[in-house]
Protein backbone atom coordinates (compact mmCIF):
# COMPACT_ATOMS: atom_id res chain seq x y z
CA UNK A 1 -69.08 21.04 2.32
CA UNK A 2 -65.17 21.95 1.35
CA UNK A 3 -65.21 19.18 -2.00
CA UNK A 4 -68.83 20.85 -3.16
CA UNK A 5 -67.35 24.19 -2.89
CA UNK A 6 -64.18 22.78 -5.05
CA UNK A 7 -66.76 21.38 -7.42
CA UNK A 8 -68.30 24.77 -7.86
CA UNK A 9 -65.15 26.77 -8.43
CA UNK A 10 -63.62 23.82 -10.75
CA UNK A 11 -66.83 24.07 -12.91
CA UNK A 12 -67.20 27.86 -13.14
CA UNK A 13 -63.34 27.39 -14.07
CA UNK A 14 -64.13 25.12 -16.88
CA UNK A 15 -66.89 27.31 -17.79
CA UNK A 16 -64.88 30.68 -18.19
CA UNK A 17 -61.48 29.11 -19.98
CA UNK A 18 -61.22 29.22 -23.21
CA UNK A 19 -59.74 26.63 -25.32
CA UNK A 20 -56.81 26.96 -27.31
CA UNK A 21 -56.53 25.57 -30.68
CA UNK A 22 -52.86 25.17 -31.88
CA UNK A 23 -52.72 26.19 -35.67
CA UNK A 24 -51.82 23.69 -37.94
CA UNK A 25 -48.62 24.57 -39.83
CA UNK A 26 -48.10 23.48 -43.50
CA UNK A 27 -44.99 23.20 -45.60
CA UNK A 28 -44.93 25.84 -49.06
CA UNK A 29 -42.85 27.96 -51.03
CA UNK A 30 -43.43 31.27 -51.29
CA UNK A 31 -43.82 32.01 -55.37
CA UNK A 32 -45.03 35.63 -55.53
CA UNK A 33 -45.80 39.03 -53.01
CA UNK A 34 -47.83 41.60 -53.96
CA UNK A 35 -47.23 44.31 -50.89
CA UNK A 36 -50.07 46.65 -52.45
CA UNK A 37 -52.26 44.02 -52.15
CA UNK A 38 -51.62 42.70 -48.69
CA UNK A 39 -51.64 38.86 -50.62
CA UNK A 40 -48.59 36.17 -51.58
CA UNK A 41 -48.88 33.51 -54.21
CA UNK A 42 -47.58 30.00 -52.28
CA UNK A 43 -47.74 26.68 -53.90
CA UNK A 44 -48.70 24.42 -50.47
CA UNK A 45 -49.30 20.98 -49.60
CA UNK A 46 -52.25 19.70 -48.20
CA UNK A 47 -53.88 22.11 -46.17
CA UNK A 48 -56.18 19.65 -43.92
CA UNK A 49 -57.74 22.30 -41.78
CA UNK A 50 -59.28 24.15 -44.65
CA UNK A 51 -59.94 20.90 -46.56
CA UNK A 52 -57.74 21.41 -49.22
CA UNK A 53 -55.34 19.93 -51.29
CA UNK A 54 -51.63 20.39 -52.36
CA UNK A 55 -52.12 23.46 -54.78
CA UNK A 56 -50.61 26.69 -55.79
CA UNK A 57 -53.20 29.86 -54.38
CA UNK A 58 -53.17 33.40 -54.13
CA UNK A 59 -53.32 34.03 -49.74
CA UNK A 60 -54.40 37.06 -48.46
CA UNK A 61 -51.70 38.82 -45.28
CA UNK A 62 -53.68 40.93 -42.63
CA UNK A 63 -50.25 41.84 -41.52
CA UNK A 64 -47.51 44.31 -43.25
CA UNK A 65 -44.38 43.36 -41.26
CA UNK A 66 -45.47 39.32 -41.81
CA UNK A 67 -45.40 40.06 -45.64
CA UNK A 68 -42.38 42.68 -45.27
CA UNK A 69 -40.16 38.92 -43.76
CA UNK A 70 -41.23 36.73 -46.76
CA UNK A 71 -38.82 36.52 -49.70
CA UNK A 72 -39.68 34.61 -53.42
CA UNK A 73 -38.42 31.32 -53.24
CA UNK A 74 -38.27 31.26 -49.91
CA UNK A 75 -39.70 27.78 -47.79
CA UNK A 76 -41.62 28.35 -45.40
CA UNK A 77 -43.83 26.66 -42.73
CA UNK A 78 -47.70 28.55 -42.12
CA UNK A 79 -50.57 28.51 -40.84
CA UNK A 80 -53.48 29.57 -42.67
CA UNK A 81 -57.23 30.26 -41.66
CA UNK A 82 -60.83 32.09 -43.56
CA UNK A 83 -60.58 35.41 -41.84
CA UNK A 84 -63.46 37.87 -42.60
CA UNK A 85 -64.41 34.93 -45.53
CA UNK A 86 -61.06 34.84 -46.83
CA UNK A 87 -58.08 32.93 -47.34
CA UNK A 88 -55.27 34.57 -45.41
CA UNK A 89 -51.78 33.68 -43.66
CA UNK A 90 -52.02 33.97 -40.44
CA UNK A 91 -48.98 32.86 -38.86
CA UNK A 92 -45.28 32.08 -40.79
CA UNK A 93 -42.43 29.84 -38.86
């Protein structure tokens, strides 16, 4: 009776935990911020989560003080994702 009551509570555990998926960080150089804009210009390499290769794109920032640490020129390691359907930054190392 006790190992079918662990069963139970280890599958309604299972069921109610959410995974967590680790971003993948890529390596880029920051080339241009526009703050009115919320976006920053970085030429990337391969960005395998989004299917894409080494390029130079425009990057959308959902958050001020994110773009406020970024400097031109600057390398940088981020994580980028489609948000809302588009390209943004969503986390910089």
């Amino acid at each position: 009776m006790k190992s079918y009551h662990t069963i139970i509570l280890a599958l309604v555990a299972m069921l109610f935990s959410s995974p967590v998926m680790a971003a993948e960080f890529t390596s880029g150089i920051v080339k241009k911020l526009d703050d009115k804009l919320m976006k920053v210009t970085i030429k990337h390499e391969e960005l395998k989560n989004l299917e894409m290769p080494s390029m130079t794109m425009v990057f959308a920032v959902g958050d001020e003080a994110m773009l406020a640490k970024l400097k031109v020129g600057e390398q940088i390691k981020f994580a980028a994702d489609r948000v809302n359907g588009r390209l943004t930054v969503i986390e910089v190392k």
